[in-house]
Structures are given as structure tokens and as C-alpha cells.
C-alpha atoms as a PDB file:
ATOM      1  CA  UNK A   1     123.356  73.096-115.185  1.00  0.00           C
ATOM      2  CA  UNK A   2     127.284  71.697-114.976  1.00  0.00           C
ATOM      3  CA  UNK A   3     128.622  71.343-118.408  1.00  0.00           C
ATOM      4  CA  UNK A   4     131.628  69.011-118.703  1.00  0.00           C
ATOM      5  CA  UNK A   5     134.877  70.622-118.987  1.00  0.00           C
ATOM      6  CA  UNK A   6     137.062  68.667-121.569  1.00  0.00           C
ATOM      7  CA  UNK A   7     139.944  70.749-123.986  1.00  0.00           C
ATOM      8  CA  UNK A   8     139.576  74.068-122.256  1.00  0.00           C
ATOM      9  CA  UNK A   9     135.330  74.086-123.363  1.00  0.00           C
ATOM     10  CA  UNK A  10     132.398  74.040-121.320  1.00  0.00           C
ATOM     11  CA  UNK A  11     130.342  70.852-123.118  1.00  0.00           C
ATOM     12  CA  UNK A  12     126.896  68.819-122.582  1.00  0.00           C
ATOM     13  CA  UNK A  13     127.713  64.973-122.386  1.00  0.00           C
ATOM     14  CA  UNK A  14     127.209  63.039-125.927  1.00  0.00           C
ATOM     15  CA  UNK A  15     123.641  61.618-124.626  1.00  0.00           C
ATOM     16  CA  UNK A  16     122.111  64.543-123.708  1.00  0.00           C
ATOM     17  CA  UNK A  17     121.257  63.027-120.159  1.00  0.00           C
ATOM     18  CA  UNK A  18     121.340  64.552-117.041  1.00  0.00           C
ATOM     19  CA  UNK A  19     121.674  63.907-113.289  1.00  0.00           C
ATOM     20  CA  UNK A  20     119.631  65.072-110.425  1.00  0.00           C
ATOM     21  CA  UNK A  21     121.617  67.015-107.508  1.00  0.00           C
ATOM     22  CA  UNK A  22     119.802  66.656-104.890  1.00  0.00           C
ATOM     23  CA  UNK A  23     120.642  68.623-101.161  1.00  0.00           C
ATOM     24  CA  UNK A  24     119.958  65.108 -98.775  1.00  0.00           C
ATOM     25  CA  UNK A  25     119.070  67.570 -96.194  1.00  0.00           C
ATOM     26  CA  UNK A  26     116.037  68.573 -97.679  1.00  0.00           C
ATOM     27  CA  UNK A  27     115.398  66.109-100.826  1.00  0.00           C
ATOM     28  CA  UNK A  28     115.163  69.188-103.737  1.00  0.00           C
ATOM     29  CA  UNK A  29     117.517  69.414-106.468  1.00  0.00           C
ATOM     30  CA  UNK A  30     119.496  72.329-106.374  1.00  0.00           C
ATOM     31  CA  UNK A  31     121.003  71.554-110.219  1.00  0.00           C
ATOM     32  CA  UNK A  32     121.797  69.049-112.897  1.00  0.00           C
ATOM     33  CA  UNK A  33     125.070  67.782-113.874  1.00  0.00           C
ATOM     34  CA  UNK A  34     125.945  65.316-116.825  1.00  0.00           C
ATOM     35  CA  UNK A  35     125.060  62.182-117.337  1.00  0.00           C
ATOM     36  CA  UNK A  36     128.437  61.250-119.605  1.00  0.00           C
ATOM     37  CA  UNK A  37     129.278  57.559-120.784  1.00  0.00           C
ATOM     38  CA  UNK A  38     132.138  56.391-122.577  1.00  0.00           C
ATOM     39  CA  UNK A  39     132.250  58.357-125.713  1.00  0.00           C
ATOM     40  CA  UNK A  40     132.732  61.253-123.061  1.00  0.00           C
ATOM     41  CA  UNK A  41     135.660  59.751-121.133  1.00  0.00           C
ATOM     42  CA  UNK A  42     137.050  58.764-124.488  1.00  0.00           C
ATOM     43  CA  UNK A  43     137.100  62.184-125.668  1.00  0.00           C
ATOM     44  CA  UNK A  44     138.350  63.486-122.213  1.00  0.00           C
ATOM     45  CA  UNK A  45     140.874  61.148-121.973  1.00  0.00           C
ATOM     46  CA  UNK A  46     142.051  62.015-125.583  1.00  0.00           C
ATOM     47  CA  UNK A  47     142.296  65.847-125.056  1.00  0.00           C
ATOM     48  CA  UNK A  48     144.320  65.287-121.746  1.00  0.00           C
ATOM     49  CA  UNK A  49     146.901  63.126-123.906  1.00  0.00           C
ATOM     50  CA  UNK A  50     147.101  65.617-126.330  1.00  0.00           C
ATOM     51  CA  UNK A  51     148.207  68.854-123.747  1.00  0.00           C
ATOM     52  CA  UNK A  52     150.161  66.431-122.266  1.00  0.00           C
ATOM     53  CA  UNK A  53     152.608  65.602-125.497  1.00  0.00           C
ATOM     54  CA  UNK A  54     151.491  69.077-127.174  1.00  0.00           C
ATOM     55  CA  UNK A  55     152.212  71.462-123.761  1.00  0.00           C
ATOM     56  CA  UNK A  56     153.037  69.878-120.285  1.00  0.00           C
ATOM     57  CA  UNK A  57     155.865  67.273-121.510  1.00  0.00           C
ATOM     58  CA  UNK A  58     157.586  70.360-123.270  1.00  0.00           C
ATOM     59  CA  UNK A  59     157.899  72.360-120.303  1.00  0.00           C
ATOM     60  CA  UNK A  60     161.086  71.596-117.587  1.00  0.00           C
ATOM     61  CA  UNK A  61     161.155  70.438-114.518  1.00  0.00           C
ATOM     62  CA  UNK A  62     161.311  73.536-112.677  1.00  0.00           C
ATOM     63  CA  UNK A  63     158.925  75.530-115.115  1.00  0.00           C
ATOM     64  CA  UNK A  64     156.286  72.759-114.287  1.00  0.00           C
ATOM     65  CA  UNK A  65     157.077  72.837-110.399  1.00  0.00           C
ATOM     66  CA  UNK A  66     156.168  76.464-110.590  1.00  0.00           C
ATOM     67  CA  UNK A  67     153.047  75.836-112.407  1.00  0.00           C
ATOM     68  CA  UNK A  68     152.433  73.277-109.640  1.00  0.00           C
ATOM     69  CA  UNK A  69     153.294  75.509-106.834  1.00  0.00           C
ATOM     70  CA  UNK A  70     150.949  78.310-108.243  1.00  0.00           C
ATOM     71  CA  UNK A  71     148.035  75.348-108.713  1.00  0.00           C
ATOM     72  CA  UNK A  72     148.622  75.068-104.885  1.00  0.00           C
ATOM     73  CA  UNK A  73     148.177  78.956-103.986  1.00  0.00           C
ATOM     74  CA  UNK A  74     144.949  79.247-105.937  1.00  0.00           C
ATOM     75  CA  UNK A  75     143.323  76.267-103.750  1.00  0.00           C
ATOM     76  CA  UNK A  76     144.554  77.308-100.612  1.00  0.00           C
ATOM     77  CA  UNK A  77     143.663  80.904-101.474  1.00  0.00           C
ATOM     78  CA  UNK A  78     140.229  79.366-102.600  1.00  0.00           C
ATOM     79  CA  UNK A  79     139.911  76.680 -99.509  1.00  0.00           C
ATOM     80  CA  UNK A  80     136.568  77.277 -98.238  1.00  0.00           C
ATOM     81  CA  UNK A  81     134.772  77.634-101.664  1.00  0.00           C
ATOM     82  CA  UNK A  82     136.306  74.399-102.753  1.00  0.00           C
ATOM     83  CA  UNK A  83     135.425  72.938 -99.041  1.00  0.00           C
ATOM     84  CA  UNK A  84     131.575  74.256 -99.837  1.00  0.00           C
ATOM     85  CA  UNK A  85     131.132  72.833-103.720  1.00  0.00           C
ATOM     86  CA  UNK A  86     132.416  70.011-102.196  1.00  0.00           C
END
């Protein structure tokens, strides 16, 4: 089952609910993902705020470029996994 990922933590949604994957090729789910609601986004939202005054503002220009630029390595390096989750 996916977890959401909010604050660096693997969580289950506030409700407790779930959502079907389902492959349309054959009809059978293959997992479950979260069924979040606002409370969720809320909290998401919140934690993304917070790295973003506590962490990512603080860092220059060029430090966060580099960050960026290393971001960009790791998907092209990871392509065809991505291209297959997604």
C-alpha cells in the first residue's frame, strides 16, 4: 500500500480510506493508495511552508541550483523506472 509522503514520513491519510489501483489492461488491482482529503493537503501544504522558510529560502542561489541540477541527474539516471511507475 502507498503511504503519503508529507515532512520527510511515510503516513496513512487522516480517514483511513483507500483507493483501488487497478491495471485497465486486465481490471485487478495491483495496490492501494490513499484516499486523503483536506486535513491531508492542509498538513502537506503546511510542512512544505515550513522547509521552505526553515531550509530552502536559507540556502543561495547557486547552492540551490546545484541541488536542482543534482534533482535532474537522479531522474535522468532513474528515467525508465519513473517512465514505468508512471
Amino acid at each position: 500500500m502507498q503511504l503519503n509522503y508529507i515532512a520527510n514520513a511515510s503516513q496513512p491519510s487522516s480517514s483511513g480510506l483507500t483507493i483501488a489501483v487497478v491495471d485497465p489492461s486486465d481490471g485487478q488491482t495491483y495496490d492501494q493508495i490513499q484516499r486523503s482529503n483536506a486535513s491531508d493537503i492542509d498538513l502537506a501544504v503546511r510542512a512544505a511552508r515550513q522547509c521552505l522558510d526553515a531550509v530552502w529560502r536559507k540556502l543561495g542561489a547557486v547552492e540551490r541550483g546545484r541541488l536542482l541540477m543534482r534533482l535532474s541527474q537522479k531522474i535522468s539516471e532513474h528515467v525508465e523506472e519513473l517512465a514505468a511507475i508512471e
